[in-house]
PDB file of N, CA and C in Angstrom:
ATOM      1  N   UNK A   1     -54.144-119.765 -12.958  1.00  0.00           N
ATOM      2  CA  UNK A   1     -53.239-119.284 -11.949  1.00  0.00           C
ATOM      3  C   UNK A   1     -53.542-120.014 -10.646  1.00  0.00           C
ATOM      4  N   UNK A   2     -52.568-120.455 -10.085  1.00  0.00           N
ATOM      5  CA  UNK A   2     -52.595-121.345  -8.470  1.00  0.00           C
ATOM      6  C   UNK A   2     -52.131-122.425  -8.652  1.00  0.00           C
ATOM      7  N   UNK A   3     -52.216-123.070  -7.586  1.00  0.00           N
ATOM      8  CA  UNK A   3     -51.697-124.558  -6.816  1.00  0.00           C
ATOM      9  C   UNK A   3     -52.979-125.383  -6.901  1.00  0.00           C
ATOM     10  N   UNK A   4     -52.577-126.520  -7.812  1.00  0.00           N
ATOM     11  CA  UNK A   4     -53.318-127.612  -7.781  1.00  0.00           C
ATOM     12  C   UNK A   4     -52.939-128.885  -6.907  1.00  0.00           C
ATOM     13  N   UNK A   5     -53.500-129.832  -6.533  1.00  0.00           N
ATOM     14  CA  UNK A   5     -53.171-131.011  -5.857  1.00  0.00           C
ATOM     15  C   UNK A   5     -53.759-131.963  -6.654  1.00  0.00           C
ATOM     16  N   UNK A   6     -52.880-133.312  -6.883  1.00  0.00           N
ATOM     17  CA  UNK A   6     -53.924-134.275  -7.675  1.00  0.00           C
ATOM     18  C   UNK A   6     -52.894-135.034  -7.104  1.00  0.00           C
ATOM     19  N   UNK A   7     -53.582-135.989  -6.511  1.00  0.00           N
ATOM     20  CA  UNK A   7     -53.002-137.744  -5.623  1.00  0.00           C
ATOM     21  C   UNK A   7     -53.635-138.287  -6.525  1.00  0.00           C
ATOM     22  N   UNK A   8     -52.419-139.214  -6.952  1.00  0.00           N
ATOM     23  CA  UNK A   8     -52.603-140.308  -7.660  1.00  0.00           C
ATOM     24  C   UNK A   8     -51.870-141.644  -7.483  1.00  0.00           C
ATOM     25  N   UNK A   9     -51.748-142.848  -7.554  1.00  0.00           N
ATOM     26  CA  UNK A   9     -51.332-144.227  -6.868  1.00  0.00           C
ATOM     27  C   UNK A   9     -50.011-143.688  -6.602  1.00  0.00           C
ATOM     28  N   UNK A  10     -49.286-143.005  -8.081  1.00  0.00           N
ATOM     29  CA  UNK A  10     -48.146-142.746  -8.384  1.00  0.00           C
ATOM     30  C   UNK A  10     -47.203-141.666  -6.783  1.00  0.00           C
ATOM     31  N   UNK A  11     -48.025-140.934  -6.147  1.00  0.00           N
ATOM     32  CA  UNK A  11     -47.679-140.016  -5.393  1.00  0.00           C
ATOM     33  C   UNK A  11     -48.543-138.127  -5.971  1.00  0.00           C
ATOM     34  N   UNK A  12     -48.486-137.477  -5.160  1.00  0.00           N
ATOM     35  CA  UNK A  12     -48.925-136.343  -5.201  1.00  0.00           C
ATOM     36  C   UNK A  12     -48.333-135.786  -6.184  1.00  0.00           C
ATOM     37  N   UNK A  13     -49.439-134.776  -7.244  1.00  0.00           N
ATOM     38  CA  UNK A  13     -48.464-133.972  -8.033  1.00  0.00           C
ATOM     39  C   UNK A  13     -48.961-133.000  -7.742  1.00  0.00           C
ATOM     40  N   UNK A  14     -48.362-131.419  -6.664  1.00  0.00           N
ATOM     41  CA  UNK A  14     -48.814-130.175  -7.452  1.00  0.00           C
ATOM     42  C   UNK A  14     -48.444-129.403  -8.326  1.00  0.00           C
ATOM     43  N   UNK A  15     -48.910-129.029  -9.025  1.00  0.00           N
ATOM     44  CA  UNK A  15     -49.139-128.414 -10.072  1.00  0.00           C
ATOM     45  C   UNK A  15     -49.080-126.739  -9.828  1.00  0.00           C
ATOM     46  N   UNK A  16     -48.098-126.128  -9.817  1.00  0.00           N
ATOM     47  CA  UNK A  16     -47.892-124.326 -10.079  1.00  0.00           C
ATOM     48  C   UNK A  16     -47.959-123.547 -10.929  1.00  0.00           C
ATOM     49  N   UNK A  17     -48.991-123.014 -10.951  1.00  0.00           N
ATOM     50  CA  UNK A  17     -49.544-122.086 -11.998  1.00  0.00           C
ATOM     51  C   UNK A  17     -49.343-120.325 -12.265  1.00  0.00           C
ATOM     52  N   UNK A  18     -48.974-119.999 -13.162  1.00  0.00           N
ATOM     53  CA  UNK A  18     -48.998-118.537 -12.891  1.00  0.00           C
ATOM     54  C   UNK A  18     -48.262-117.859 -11.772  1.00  0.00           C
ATOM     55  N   UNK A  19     -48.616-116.903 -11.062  1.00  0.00           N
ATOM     56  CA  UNK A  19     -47.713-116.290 -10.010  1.00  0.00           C
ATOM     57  C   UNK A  19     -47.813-116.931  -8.911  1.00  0.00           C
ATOM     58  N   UNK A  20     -47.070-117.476  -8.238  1.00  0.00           N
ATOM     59  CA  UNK A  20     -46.764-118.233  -6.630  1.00  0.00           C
ATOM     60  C   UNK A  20     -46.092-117.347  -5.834  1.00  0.00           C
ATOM     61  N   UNK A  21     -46.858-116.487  -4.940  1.00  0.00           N
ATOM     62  CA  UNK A  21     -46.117-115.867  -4.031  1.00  0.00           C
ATOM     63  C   UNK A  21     -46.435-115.710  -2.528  1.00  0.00           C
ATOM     64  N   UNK A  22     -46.291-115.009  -2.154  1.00  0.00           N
ATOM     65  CA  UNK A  22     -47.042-115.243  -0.139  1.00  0.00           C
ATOM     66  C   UNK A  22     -48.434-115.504  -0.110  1.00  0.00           C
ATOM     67  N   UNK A  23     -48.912-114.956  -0.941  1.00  0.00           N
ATOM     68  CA  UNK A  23     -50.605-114.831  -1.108  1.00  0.00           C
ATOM     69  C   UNK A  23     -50.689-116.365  -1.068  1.00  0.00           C
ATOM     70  N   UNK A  24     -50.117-116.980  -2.021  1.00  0.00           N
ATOM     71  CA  UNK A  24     -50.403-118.558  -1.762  1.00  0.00           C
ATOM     72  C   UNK A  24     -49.620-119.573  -1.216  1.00  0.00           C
ATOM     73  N   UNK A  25     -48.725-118.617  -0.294  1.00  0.00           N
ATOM     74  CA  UNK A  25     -48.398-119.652   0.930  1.00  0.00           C
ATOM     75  C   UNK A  25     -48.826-120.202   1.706  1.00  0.00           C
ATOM     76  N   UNK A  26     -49.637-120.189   2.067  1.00  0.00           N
ATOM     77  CA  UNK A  26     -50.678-120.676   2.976  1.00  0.00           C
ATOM     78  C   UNK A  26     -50.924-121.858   2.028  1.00  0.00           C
ATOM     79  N   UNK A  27     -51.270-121.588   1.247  1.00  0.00           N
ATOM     80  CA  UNK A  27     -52.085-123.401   0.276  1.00  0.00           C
ATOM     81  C   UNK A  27     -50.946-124.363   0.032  1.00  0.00           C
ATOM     82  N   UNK A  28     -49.917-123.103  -0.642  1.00  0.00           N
ATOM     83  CA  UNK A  28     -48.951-123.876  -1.126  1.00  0.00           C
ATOM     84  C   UNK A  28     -48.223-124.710   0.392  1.00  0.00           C
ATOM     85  N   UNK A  29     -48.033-124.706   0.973  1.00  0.00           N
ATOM     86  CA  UNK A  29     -47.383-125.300   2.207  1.00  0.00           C
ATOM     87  C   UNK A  29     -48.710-126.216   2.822  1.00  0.00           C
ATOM     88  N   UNK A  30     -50.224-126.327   2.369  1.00  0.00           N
ATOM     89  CA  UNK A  30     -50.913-126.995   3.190  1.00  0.00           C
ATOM     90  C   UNK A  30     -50.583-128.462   2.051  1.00  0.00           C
ATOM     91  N   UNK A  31     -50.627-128.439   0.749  1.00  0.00           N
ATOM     92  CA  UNK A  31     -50.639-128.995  -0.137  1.00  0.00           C
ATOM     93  C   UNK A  31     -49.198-129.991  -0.167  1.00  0.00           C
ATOM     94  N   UNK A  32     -48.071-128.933   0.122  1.00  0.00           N
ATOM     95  CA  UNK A  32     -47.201-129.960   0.481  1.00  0.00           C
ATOM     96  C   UNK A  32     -46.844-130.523   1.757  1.00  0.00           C
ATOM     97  N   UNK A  33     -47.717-130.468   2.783  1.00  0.00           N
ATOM     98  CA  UNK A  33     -47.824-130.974   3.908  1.00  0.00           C
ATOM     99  C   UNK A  33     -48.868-132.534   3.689  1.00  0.00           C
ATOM    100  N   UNK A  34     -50.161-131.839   2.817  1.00  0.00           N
ATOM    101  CA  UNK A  34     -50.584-133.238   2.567  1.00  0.00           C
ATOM    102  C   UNK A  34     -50.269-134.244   1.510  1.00  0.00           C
ATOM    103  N   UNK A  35     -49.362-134.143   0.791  1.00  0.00           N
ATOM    104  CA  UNK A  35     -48.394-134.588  -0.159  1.00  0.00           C
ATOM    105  C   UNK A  35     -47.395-135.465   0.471  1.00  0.00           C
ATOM    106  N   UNK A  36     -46.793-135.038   1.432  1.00  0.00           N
ATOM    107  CA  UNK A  36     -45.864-135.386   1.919  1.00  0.00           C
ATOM    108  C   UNK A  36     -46.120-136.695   3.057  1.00  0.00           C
ATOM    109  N   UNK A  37     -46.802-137.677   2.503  1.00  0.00           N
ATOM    110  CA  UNK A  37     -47.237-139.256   3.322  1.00  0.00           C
ATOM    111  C   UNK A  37     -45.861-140.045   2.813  1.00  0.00           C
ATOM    112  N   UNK A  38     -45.854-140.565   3.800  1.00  0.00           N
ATOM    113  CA  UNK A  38     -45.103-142.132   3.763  1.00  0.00           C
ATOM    114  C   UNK A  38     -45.023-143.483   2.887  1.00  0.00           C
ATOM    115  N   UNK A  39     -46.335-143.141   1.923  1.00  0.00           N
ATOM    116  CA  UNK A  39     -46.433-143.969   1.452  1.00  0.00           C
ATOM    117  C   UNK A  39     -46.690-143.925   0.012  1.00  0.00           C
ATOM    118  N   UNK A  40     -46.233-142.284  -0.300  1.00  0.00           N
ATOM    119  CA  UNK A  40     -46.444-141.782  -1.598  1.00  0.00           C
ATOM    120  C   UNK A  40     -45.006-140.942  -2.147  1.00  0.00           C
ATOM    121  N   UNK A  41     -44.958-140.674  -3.155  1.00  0.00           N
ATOM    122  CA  UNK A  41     -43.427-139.909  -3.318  1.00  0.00           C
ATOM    123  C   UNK A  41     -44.506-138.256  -3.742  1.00  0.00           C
ATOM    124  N   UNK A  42     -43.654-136.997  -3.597  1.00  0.00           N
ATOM    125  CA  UNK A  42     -44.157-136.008  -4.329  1.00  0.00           C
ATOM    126  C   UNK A  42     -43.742-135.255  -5.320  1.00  0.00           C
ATOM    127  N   UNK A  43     -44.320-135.119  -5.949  1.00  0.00           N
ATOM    128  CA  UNK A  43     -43.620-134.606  -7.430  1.00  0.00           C
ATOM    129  C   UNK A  43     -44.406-132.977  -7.724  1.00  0.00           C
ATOM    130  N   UNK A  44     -43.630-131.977  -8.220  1.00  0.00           N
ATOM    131  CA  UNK A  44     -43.980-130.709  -8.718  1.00  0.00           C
ATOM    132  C   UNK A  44     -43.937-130.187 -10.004  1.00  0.00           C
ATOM    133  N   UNK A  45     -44.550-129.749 -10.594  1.00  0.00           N
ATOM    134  CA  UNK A  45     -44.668-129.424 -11.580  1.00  0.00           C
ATOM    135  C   UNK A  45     -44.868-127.730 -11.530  1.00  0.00           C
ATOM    136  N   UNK A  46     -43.781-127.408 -12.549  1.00  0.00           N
ATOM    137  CA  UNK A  46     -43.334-126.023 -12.695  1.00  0.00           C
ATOM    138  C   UNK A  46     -43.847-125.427 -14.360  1.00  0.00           C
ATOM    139  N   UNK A  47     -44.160-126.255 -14.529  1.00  0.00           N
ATOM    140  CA  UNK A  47     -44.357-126.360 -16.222  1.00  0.00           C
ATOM    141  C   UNK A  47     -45.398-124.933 -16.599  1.00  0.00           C
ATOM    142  N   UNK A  48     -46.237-124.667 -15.697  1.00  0.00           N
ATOM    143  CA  UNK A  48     -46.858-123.336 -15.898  1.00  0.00           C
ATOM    144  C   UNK A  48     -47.241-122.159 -15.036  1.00  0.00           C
ATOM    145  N   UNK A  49     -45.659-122.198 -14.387  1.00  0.00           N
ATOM    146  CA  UNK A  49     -45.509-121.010 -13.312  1.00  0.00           C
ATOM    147  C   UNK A  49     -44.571-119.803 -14.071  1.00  0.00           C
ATOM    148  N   UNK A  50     -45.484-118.716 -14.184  1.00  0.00           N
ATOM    149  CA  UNK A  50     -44.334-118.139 -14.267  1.00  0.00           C
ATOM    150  C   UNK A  50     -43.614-116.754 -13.624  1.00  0.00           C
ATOM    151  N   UNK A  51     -43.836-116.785 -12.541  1.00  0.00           N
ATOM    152  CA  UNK A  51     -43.043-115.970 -11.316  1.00  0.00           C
ATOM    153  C   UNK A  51     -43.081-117.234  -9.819  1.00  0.00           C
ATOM    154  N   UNK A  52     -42.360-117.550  -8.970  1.00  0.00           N
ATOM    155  CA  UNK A  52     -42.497-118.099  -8.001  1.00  0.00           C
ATOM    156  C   UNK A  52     -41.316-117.034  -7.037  1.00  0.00           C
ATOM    157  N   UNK A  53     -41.787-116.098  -6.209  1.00  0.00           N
ATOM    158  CA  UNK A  53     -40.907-115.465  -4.898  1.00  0.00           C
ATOM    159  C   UNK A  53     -40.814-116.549  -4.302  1.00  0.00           C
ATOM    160  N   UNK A  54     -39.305-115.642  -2.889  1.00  0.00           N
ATOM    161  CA  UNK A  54     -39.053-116.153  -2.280  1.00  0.00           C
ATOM    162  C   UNK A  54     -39.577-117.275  -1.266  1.00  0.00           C
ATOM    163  N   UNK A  55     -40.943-116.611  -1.187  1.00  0.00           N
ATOM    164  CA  UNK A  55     -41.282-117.634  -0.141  1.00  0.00           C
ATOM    165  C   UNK A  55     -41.965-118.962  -0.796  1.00  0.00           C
ATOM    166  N   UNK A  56     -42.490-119.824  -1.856  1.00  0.00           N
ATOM    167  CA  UNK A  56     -42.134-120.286  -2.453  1.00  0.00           C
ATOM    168  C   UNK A  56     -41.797-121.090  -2.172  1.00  0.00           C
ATOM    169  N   UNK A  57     -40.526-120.674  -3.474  1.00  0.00           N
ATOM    170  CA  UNK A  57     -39.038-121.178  -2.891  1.00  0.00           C
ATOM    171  C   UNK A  57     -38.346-121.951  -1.902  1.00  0.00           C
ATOM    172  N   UNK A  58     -38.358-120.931  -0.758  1.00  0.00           N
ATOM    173  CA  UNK A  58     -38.419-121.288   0.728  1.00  0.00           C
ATOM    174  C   UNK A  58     -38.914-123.088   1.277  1.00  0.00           C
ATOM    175  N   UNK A  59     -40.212-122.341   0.510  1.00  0.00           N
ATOM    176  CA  UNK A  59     -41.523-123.569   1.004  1.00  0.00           C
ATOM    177  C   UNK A  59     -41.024-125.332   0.243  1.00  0.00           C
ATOM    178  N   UNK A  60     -41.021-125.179  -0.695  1.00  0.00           N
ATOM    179  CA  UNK A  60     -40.293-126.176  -2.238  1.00  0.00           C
ATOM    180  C   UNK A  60     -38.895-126.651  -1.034  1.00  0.00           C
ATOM    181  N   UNK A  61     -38.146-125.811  -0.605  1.00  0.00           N
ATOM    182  CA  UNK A  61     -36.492-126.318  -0.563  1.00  0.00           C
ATOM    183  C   UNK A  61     -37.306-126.758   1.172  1.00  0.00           C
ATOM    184  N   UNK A  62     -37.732-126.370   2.306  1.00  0.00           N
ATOM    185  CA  UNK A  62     -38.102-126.975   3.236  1.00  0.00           C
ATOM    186  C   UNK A  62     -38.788-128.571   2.790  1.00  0.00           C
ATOM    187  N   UNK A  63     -39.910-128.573   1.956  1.00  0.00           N
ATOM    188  CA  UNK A  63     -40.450-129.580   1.576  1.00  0.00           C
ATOM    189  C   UNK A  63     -39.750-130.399   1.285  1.00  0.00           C
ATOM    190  N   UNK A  64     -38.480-130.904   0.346  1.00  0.00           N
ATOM    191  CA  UNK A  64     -37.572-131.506   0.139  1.00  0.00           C
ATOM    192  C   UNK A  64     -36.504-131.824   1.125  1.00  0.00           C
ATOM    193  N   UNK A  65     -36.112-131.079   1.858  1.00  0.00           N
ATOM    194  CA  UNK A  65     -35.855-131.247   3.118  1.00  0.00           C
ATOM    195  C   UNK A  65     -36.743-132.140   4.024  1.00  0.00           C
ATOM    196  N   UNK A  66     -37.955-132.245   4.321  1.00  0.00           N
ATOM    197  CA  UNK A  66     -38.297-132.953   5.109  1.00  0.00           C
ATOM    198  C   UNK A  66     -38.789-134.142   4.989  1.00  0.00           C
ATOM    199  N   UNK A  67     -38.834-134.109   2.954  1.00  0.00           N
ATOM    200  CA  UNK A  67     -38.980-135.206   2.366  1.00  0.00           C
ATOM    201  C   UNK A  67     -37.892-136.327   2.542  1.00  0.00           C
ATOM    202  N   UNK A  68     -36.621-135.562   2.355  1.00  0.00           N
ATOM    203  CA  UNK A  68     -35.274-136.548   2.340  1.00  0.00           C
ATOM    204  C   UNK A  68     -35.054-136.849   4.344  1.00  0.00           C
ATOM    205  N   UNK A  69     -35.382-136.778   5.240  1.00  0.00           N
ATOM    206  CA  UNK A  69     -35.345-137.095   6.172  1.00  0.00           C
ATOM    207  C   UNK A  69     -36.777-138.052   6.476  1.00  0.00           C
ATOM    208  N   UNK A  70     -37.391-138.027   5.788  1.00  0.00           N
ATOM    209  CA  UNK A  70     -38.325-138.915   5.713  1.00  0.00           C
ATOM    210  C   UNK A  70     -38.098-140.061   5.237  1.00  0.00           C
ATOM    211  N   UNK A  71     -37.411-140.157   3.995  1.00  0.00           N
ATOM    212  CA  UNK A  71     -37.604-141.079   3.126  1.00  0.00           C
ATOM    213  C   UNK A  71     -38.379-141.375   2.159  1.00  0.00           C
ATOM    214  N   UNK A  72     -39.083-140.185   1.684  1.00  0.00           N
ATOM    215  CA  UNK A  72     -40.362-139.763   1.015  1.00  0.00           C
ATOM    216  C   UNK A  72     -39.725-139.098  -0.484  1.00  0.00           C
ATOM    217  N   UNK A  73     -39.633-139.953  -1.394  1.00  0.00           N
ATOM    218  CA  UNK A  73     -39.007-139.428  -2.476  1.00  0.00           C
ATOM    219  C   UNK A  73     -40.140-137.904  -2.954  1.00  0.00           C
ATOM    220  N   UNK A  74     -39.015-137.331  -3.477  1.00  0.00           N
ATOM    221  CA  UNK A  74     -39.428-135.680  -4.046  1.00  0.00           C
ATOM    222  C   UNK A  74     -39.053-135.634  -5.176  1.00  0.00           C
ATOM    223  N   UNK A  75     -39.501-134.722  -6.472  1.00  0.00           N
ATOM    224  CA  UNK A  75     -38.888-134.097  -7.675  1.00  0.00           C
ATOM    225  C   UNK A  75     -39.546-133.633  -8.348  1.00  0.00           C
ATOM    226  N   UNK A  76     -38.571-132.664  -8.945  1.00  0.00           N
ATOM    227  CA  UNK A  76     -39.465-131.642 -10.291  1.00  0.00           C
ATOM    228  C   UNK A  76     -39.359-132.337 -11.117  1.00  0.00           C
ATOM    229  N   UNK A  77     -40.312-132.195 -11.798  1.00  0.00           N
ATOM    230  CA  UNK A  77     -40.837-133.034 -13.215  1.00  0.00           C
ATOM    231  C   UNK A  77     -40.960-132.105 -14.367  1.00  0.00           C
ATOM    232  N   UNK A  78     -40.696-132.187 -15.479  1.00  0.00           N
ATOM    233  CA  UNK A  78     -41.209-131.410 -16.524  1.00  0.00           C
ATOM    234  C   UNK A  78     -39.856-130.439 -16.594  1.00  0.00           C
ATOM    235  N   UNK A  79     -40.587-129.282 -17.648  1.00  0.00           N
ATOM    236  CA  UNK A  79     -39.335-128.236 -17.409  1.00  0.00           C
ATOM    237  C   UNK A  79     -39.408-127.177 -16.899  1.00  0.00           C
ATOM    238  N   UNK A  80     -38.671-126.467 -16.512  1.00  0.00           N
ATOM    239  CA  UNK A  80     -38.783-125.056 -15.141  1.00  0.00           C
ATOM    240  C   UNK A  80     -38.504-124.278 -16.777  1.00  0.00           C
ATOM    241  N   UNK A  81     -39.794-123.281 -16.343  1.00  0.00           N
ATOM    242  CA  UNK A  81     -39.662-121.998 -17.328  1.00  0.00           C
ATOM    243  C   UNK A  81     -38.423-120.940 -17.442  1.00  0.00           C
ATOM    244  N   UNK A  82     -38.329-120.780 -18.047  1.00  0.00           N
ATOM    245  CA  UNK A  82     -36.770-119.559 -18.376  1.00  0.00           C
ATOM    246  C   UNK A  82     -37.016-118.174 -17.026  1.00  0.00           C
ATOM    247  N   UNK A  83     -37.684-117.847 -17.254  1.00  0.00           N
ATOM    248  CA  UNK A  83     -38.710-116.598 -16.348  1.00  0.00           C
ATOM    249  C   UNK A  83     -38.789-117.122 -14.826  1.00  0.00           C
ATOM    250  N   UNK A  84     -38.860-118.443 -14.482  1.00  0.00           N
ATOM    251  CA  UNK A  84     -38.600-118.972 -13.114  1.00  0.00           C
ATOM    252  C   UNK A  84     -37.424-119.192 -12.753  1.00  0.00           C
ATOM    253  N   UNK A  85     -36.818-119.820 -13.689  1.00  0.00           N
ATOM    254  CA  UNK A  85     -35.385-120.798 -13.278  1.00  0.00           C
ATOM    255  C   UNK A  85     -34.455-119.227 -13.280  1.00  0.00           C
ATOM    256  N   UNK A  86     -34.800-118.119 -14.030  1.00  0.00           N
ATOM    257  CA  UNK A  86     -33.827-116.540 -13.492  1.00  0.00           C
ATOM    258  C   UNK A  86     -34.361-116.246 -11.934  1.00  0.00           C
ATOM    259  N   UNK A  87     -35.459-116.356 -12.013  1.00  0.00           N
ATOM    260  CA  UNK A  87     -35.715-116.134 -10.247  1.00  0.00           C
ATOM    261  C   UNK A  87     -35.061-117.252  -9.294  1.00  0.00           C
ATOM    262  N   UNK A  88     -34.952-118.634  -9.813  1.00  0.00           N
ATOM    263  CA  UNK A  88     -34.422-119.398  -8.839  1.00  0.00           C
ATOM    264  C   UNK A  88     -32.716-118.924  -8.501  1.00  0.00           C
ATOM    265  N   UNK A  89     -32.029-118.883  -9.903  1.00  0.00           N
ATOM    266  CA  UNK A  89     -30.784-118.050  -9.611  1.00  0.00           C
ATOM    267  C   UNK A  89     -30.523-117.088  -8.931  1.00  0.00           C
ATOM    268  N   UNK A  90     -31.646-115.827  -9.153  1.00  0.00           N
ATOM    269  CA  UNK A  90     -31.232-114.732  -8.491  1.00  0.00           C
ATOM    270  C   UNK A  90     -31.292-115.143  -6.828  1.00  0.00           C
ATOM    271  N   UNK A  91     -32.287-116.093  -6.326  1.00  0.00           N
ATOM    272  CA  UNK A  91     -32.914-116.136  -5.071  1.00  0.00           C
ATOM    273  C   UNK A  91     -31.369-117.124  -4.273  1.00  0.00           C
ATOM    274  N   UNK A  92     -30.802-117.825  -5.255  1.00  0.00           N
ATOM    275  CA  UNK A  92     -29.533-119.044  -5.208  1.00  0.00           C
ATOM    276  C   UNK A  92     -29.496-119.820  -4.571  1.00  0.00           C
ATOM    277  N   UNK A  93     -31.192-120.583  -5.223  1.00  0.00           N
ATOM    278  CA  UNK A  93     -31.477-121.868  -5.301  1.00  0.00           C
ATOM    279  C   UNK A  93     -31.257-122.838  -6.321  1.00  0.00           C
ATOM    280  N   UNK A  94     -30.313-122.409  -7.307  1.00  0.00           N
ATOM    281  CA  UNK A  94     -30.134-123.288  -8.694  1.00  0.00           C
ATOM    282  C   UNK A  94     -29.702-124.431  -7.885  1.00  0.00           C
ATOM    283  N   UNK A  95     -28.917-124.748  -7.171  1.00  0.00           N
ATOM    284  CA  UNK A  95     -28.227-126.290  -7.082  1.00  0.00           C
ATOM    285  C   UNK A  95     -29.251-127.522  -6.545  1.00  0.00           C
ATOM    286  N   UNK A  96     -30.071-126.653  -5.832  1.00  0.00           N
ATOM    287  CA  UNK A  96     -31.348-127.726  -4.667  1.00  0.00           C
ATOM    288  C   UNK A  96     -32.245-127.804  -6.282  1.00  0.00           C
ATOM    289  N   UNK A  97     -32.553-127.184  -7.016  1.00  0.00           N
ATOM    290  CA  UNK A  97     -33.566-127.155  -8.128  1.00  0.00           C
ATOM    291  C   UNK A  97     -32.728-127.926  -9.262  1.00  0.00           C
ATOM    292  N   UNK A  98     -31.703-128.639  -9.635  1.00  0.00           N
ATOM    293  CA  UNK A  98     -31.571-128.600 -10.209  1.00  0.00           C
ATOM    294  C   UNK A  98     -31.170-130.376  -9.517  1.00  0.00           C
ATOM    295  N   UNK A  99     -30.686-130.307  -8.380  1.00  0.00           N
ATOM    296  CA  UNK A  99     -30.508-131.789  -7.752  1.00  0.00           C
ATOM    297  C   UNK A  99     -32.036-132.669  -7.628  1.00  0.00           C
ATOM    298  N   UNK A 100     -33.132-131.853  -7.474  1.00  0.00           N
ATOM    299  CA  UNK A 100     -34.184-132.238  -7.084  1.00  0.00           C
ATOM    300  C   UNK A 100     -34.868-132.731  -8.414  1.00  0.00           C
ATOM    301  N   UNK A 101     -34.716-132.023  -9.668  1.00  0.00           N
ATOM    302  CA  UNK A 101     -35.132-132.294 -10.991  1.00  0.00           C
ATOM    303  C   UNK A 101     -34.581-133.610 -11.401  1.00  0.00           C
ATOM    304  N   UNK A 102     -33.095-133.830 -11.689  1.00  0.00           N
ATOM    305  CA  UNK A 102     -32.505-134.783 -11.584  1.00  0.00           C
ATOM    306  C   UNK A 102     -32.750-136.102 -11.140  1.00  0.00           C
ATOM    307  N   UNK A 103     -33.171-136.172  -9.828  1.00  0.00           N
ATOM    308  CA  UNK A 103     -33.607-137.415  -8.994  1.00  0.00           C
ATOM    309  C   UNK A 103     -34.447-138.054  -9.850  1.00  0.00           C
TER     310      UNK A 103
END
């Protein structure tokens, strides 16, 4: 359970584990703050989360946001669990999660 960070040549991957919620906002937002260089792209992995709340969420769709005004490529990698991707709907973030996977 938690937020991993692993930089690699490729760009930052974190890694979301288990429940992601305010409790690990704080990491989760330090992680994609240090992810988020100029000279790396960042990539997320959802592959073994399975609750992410709003704030989150929040945090993920800002990050991409400040990625694409950067110029700092972003994307989900892997596949978003059934049990998340109903929370991303209910929260109605499907279109940013689903543009961002894509890329």
């Amino acid at each position: 359970m938690g937020i991993h960070l692993e930089k690699t040549d490729a760009g930052g991957l974190i890694a979301l584990r288990g429940t992601v919620d305010i409790a690990c906002a704080a990491e989760l937002k330090a992680f994609l703050l240090e992810a988020l260089t100029p000279e790396a792209g960042v990539r997320i992995s959802l592959d073994g989360a399975t609750y992410l709340d709003v704030t989150a969420l929040q945090l993920l769709w800002a990050a991409e946001r400040q990625a694409r005004r950067s110029g700092v490529p972003f994307r989900i990698e892997g596949q978003i669990p059934e049990t998340v991707s109903t929370g991303i709907a209910d929260a109605g973030f499907p279109p940013f999660f689903v543009s961002v996977q894509a890329a």
